[in-house]
N, C-alpha and C. Protein backbone atom coordinates (compact mmCIF):
# COMPACT_ATOMS: atom_id res chain seq x y z
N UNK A 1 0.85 -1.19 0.00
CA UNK A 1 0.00 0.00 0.00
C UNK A 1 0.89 1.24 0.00
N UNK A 2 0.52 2.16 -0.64
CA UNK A 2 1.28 3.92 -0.87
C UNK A 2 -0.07 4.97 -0.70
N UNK A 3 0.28 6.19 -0.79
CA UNK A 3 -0.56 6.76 -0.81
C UNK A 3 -1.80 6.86 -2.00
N UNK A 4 -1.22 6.52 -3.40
CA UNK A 4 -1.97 6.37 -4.46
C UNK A 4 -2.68 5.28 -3.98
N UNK A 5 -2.17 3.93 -3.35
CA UNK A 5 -3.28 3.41 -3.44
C UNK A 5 -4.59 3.74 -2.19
N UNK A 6 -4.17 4.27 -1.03
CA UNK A 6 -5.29 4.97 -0.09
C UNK A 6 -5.99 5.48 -0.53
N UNK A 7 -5.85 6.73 -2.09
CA UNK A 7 -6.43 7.62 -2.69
C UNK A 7 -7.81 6.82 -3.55
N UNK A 8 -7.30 5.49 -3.60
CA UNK A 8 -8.44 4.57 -4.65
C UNK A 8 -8.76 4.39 -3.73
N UNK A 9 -9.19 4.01 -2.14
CA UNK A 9 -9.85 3.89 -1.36
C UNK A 9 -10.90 4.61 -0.84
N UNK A 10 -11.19 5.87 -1.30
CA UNK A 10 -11.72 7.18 -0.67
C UNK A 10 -13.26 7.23 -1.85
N UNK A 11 -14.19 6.92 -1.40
CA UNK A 11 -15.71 7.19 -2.09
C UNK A 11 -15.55 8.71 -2.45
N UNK A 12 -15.77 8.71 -3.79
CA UNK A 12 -16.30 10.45 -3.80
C UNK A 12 -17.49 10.35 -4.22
N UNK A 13 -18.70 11.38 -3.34
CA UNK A 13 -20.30 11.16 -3.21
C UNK A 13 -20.68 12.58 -4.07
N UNK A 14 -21.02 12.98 -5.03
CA UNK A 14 -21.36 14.08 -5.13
C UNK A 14 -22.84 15.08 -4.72
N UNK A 15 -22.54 16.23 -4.54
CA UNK A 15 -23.91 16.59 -3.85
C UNK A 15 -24.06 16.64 -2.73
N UNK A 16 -22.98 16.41 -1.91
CA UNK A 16 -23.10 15.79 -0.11
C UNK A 16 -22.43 16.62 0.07
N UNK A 17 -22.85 17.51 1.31
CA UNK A 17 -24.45 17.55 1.98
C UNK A 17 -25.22 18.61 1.17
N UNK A 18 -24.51 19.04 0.26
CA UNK A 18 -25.75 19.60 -1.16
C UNK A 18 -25.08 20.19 -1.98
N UNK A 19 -25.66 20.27 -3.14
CA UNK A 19 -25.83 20.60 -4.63
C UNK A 19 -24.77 21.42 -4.67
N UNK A 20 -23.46 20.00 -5.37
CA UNK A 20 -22.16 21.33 -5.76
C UNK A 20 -21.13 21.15 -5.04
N UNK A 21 -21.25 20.27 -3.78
CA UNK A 21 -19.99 19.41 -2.98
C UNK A 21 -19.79 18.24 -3.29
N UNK A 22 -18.49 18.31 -3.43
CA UNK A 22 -18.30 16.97 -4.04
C UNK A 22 -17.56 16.37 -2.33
N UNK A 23 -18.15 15.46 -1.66
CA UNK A 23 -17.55 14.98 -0.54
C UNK A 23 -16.40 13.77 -0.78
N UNK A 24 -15.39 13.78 0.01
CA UNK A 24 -14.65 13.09 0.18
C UNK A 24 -14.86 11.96 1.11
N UNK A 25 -15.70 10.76 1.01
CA UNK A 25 -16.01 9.95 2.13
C UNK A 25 -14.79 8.94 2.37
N UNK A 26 -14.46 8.98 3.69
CA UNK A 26 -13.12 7.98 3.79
C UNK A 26 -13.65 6.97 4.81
N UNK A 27 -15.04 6.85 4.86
CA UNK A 27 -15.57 5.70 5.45
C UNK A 27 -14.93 4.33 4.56
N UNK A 28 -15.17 4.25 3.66
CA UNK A 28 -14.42 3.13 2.32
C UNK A 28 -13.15 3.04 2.81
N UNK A 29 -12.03 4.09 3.29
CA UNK A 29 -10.93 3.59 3.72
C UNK A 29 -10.96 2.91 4.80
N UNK A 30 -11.84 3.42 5.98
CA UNK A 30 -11.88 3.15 7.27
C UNK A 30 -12.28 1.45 7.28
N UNK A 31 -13.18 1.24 6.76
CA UNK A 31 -13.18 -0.22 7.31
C UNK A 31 -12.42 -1.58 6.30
N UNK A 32 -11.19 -1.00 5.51
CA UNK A 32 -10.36 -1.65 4.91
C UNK A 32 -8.88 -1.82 5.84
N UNK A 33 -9.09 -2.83 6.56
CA UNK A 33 -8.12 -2.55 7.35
C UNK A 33 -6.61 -2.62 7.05
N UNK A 34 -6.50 -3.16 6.07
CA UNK A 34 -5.09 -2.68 5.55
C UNK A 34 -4.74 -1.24 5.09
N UNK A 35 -5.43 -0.88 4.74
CA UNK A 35 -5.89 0.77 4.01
C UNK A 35 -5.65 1.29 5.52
N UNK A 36 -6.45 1.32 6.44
CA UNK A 36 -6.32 2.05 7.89
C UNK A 36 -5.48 2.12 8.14
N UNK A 37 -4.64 0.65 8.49
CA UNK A 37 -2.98 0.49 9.34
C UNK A 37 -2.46 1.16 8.78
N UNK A 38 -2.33 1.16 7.27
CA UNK A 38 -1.14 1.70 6.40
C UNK A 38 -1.48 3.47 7.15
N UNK A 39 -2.49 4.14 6.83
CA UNK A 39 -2.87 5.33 7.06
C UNK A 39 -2.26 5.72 8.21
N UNK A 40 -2.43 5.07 9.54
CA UNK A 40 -2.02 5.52 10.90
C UNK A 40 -0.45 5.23 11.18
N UNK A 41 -0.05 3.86 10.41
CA UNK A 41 1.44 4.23 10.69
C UNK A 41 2.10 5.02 9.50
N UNK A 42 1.30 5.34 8.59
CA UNK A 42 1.83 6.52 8.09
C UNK A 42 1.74 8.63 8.79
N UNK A 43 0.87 8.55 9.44
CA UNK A 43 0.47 9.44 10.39
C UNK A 43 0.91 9.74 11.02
N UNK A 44 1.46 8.24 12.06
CA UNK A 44 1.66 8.27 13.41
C UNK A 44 3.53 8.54 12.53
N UNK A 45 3.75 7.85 11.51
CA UNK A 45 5.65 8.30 11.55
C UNK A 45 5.64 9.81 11.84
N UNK A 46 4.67 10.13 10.73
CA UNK A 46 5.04 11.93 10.76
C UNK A 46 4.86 12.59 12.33
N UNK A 47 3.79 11.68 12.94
CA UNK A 47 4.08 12.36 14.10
C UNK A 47 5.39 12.21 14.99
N UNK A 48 5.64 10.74 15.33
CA UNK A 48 7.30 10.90 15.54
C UNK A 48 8.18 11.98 15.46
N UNK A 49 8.13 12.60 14.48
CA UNK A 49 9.06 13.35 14.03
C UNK A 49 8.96 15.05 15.48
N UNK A 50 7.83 14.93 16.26
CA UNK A 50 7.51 16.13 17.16
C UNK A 50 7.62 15.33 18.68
N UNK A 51 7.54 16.17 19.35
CA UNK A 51 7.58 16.14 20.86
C UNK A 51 6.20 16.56 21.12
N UNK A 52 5.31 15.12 21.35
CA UNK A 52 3.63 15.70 21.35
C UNK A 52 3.39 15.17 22.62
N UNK A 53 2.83 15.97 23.31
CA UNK A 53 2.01 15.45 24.68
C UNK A 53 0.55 15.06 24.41
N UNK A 54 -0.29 15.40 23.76
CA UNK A 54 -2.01 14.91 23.55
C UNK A 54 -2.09 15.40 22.01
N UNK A 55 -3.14 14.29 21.55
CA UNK A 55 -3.63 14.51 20.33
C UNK A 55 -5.10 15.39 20.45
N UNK A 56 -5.34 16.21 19.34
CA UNK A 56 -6.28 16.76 19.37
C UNK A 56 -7.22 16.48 18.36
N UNK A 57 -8.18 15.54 18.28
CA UNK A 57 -9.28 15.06 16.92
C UNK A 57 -10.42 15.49 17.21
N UNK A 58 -10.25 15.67 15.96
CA UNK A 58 -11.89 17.18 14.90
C UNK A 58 -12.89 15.85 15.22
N UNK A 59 -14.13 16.18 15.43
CA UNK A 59 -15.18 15.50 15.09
C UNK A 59 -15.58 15.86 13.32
N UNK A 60 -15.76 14.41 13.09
CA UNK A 60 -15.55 12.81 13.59
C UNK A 60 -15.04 12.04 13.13
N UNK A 61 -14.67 12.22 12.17
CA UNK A 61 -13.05 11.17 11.50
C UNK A 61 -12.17 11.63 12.63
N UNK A 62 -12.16 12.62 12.62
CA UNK A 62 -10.76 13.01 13.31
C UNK A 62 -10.28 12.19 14.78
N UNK A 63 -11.51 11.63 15.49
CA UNK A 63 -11.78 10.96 16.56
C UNK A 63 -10.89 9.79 16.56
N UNK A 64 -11.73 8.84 15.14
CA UNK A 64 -11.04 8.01 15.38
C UNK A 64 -9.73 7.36 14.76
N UNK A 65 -9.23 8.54 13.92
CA UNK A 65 -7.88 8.45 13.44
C UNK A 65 -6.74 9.01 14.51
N UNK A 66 -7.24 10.40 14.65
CA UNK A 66 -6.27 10.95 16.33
C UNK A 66 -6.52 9.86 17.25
N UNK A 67 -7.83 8.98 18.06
CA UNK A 67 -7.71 8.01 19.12
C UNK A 67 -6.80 6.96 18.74
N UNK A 68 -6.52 6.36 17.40
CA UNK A 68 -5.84 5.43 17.01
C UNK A 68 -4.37 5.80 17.33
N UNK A 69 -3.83 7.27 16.90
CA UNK A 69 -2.62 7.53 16.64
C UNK A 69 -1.63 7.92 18.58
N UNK A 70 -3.22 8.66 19.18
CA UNK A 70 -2.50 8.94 20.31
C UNK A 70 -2.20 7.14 21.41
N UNK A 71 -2.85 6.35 20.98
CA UNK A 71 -2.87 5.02 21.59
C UNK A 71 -1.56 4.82 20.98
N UNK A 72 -1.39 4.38 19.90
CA UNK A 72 0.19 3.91 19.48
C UNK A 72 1.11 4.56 20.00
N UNK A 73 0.58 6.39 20.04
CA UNK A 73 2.07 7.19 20.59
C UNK A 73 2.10 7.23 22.30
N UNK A 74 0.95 6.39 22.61
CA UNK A 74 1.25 6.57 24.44
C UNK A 74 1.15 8.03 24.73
N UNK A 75 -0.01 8.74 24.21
CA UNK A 75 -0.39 10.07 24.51
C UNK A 75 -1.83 10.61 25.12
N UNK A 76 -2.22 11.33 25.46
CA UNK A 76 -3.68 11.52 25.79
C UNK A 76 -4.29 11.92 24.50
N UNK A 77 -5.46 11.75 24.59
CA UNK A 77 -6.52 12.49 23.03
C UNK A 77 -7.57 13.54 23.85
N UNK A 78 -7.72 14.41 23.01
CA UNK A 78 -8.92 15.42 23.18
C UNK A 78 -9.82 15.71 22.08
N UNK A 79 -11.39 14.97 22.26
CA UNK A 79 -12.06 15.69 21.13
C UNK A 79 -12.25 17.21 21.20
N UNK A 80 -12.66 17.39 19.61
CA UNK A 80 -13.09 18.95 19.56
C UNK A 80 -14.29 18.06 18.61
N UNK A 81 -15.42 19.21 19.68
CA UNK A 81 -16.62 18.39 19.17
C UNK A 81 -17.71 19.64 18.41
N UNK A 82 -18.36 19.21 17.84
CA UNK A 82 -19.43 20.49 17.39
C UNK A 82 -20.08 20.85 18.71
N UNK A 83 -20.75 22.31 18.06
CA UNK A 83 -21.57 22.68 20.00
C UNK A 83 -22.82 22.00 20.05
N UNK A 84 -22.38 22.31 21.21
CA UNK A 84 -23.50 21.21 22.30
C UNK A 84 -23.36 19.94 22.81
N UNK A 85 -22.29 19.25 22.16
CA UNK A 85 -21.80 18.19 22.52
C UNK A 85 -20.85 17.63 23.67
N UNK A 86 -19.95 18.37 24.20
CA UNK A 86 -19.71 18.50 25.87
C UNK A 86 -20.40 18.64 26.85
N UNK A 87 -20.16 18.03 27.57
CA UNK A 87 -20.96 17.97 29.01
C UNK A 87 -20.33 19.18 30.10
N UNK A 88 -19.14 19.48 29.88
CA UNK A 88 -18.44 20.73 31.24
C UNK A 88 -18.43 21.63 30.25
N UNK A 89 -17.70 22.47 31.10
CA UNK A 89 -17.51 24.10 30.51
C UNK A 89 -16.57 24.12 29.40
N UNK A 90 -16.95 24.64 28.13
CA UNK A 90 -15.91 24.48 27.34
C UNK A 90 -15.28 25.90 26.95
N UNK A 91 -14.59 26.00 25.78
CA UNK A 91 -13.76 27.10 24.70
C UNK A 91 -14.69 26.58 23.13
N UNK A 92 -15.02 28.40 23.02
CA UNK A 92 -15.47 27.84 22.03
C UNK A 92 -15.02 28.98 20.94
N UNK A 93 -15.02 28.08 19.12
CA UNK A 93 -14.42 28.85 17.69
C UNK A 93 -15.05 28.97 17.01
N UNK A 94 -15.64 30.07 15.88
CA UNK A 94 -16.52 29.72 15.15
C UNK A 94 -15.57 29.66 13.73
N UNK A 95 -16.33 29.30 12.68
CA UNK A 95 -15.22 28.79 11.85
C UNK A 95 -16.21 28.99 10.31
N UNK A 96 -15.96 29.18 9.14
CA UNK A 96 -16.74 29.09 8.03
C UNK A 96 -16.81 27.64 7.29
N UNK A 97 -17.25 26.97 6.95
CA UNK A 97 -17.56 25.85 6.37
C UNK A 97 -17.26 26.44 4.31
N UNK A 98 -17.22 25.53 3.56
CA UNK A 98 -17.24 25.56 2.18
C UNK A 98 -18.86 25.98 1.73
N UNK A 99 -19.44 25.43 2.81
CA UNK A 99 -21.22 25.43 2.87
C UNK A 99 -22.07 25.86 3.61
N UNK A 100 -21.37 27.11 4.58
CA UNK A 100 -22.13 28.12 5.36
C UNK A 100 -21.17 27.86 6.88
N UNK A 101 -21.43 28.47 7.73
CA UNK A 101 -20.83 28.71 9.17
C UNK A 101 -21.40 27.45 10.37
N UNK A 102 -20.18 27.44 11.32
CA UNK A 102 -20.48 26.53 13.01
C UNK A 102 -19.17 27.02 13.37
N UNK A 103 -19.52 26.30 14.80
CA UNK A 103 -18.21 26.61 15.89
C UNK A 103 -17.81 24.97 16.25
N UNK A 104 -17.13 24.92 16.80
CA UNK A 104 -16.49 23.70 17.55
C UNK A 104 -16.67 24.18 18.80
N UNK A 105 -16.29 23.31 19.70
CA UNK A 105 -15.97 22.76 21.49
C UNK A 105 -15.08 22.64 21.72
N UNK A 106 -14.25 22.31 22.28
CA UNK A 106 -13.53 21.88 23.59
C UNK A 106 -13.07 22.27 25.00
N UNK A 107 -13.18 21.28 26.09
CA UNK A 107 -13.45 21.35 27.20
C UNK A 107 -12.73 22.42 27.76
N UNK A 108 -13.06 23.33 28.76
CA UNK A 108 -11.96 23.91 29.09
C UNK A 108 -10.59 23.42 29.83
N UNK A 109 -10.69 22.39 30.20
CA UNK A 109 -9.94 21.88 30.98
C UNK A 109 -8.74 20.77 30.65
N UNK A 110 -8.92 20.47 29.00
CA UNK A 110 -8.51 19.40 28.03
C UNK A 110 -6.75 19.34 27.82
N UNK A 111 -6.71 21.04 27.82
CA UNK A 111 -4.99 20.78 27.57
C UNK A 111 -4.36 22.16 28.80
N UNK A 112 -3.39 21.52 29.17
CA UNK A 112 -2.67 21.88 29.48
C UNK A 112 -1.65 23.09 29.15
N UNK A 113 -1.53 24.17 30.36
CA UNK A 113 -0.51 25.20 29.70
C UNK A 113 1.18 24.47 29.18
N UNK A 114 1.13 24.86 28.45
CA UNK A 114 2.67 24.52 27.58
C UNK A 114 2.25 23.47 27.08
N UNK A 115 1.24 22.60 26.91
CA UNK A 115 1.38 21.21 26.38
C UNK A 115 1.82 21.33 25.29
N UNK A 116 2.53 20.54 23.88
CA UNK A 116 2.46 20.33 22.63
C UNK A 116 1.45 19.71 22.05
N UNK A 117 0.66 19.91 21.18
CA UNK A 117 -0.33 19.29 20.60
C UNK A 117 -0.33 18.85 19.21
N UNK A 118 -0.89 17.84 19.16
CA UNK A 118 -0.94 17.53 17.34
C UNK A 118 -2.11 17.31 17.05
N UNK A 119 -2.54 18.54 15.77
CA UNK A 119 -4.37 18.33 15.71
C UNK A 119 -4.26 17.33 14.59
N UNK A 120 -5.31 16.45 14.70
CA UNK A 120 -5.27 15.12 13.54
C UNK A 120 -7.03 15.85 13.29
N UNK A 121 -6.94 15.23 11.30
CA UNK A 121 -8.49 15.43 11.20
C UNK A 121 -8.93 14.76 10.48
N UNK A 122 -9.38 14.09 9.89
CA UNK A 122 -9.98 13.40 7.72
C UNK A 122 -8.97 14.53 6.98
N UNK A 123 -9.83 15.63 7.20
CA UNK A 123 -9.56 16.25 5.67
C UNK A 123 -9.26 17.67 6.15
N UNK A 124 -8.48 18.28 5.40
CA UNK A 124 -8.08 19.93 4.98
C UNK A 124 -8.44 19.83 4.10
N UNK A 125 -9.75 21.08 4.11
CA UNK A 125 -10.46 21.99 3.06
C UNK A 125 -10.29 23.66 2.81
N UNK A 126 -10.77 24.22 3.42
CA UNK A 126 -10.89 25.58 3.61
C UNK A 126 -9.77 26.08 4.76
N UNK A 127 -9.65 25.05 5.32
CA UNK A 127 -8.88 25.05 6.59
C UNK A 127 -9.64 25.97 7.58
N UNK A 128 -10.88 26.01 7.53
CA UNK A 128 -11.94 27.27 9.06
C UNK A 128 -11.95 25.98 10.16
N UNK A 129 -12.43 25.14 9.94
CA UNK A 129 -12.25 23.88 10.97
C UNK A 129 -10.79 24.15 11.96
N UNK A 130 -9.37 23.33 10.87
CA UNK A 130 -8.27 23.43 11.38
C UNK A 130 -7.89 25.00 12.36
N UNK A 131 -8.35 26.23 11.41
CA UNK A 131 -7.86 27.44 11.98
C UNK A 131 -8.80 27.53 13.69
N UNK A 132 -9.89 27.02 13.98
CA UNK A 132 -10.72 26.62 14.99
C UNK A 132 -10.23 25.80 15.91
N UNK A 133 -9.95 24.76 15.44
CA UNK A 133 -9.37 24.01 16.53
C UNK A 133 -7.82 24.83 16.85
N UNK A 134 -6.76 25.24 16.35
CA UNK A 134 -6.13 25.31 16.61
C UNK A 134 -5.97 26.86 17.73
N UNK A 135 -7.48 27.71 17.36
CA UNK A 135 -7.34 28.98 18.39
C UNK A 135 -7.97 28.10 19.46
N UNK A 136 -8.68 27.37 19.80
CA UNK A 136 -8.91 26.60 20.97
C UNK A 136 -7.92 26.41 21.77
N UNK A 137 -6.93 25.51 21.44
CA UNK A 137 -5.72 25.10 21.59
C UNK A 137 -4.64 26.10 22.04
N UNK A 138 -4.63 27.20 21.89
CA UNK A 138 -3.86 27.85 22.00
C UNK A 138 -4.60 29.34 23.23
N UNK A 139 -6.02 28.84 22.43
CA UNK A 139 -6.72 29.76 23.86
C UNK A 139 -6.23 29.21 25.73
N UNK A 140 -6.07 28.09 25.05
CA UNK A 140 -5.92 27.30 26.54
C UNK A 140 -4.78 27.20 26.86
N UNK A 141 -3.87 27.69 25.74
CA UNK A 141 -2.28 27.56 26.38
C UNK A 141 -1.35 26.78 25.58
N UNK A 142 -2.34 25.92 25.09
CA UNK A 142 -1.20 24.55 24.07
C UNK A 142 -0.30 25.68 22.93
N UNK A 143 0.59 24.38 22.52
CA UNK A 143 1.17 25.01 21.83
C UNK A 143 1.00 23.86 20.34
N UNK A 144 0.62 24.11 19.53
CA UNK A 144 0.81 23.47 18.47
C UNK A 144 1.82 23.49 17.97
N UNK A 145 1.84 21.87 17.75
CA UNK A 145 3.54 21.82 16.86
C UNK A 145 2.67 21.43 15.42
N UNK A 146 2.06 20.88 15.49
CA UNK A 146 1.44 20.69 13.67
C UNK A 146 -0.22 20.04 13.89
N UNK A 147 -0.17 20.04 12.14
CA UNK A 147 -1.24 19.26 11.96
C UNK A 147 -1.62 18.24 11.36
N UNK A 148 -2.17 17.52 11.37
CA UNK A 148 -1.99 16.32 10.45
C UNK A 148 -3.39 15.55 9.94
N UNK A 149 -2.95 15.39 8.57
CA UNK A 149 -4.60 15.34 7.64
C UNK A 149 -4.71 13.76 6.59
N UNK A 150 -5.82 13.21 6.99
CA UNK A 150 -5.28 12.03 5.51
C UNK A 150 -5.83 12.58 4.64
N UNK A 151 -6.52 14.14 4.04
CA UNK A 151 -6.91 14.22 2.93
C UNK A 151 -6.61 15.77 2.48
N UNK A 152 -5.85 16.44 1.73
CA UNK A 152 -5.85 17.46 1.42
C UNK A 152 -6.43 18.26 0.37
N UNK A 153 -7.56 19.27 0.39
CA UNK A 153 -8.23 19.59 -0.71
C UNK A 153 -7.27 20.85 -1.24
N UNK A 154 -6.33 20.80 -2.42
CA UNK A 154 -5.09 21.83 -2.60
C UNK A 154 -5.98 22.78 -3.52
N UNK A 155 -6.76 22.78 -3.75
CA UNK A 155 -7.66 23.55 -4.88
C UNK A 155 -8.67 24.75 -3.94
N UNK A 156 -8.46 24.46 -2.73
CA UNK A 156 -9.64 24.97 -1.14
C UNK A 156 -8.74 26.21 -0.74
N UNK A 157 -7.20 25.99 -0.61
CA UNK A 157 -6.04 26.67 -0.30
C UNK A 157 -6.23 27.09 1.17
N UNK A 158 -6.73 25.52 1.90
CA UNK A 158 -6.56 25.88 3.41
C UNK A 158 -5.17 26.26 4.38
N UNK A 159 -4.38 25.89 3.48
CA UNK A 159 -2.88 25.97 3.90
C UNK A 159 -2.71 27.14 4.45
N UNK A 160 -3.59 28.28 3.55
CA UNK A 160 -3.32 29.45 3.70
C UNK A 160 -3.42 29.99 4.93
N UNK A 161 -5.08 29.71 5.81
CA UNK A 161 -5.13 30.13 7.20
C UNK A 161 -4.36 29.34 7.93
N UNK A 162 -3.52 28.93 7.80
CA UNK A 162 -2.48 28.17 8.44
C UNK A 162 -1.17 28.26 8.77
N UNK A 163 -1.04 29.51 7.86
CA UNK A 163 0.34 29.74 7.61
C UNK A 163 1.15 29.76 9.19
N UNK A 164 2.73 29.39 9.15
CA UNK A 164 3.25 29.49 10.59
C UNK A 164 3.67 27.91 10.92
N UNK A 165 2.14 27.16 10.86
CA UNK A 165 2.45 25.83 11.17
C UNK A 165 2.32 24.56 10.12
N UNK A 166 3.03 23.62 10.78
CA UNK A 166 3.54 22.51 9.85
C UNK A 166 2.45 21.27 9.96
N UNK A 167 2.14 21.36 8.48
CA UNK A 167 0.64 20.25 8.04
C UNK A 167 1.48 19.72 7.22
N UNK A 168 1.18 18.62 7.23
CA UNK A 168 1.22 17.32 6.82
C UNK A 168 -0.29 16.58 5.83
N UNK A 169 -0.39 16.46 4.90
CA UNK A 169 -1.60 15.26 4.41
C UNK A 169 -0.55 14.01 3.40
N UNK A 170 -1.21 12.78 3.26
CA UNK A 170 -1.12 11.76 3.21
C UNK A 170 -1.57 11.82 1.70
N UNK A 171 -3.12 11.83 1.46
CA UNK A 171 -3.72 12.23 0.17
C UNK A 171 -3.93 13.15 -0.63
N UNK A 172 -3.69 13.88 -1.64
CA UNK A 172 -3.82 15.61 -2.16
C UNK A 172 -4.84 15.20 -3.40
N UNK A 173 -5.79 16.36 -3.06
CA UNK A 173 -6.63 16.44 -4.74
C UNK A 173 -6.41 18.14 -5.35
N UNK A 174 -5.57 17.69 -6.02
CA UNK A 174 -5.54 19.06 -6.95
C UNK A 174 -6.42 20.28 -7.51
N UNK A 175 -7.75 19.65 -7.70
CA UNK A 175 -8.85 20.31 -8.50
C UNK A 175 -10.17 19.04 -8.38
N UNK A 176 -11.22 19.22 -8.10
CA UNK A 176 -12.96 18.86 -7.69
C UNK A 176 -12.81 18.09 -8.91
């Protein structure tokens, strides 16, 4: 397995969640479990490469690709969840979507001052998600050392609100 072949793994649904998105579903990767392993110890190398204390995963790929990666690296995980979905007091981002506006969650209490963090997600698009989680993260003190994506939309030019820090994706689509 390489990344070309992960890339034949990935459903593209058009129209989802409406008229004119073309979605990237990586459910098709997810329950190919050779396709997965390959994905996370490809993930988890790049993460190696940092000094990470907790992973930080986007709801909801991001869950269970960051829970996979912080288990191998012997790290804590923190979701960032859409609102309303925490139970304590959280931090909250609002963020633009490709397909209108939301905010994310996370707890207030999730990371630690000085921690290092590595946000894991599915996909970089627009990058309003990534730029969200990462003022969370930093509202609370963390420090991001990177980010890390199995799908990059290079045609979205999320890179851009990003600039500063070091992303990583696995898969790139050039153009819809």
């Amino acid at each position: 397995m390489d990344n070309e072949g992960l890339k034949k793994k990935i459903r593209e649904v058009p129209d989802f969640p409406k008229k004119g998105i073309l979605f990237y579903d990586v459910t098709t990767l997810l329950k190919d479990s050779g396709a997965l392993q390959f994905a996370v110890k490809e993930m988890k190398r790049r993460c190696l490469e940092k000094k990470i204390d907790v992973i930080v995963g986007i709801e909801s790929r991001g869950f269970i690709l960051g829970g996979i990666i912080a288990h191998e690296l012997g790290v804590g995980f923190v979701p960032v969840r859409k609102k309303g979905k925490l139970p304590a007091e959280v931090v909250k981002a609002e963020y633009d979507l490709e397909y209108g506006k939301d905010h994310i969650e996370m707890h207030k209490d999730s990371i630690l001052e000085g921690q290092n963090v590595m946000i894991i997600d599915d996909l970089l698009a627009t990058g309003g998600t990534a730029k969200a989680a990462v003022k969370l993260v930093e509202s609370l003190g963390g420090k991001v050392v990177g980010l890390g994506v199995l799908i990059e939309l290079l045609f979205l030019k999320g890179r851009e609100k990003l600039k500063g820090y070091d992303i990583f994706s696995l898969i790139q689509y050039e153009s819809e």
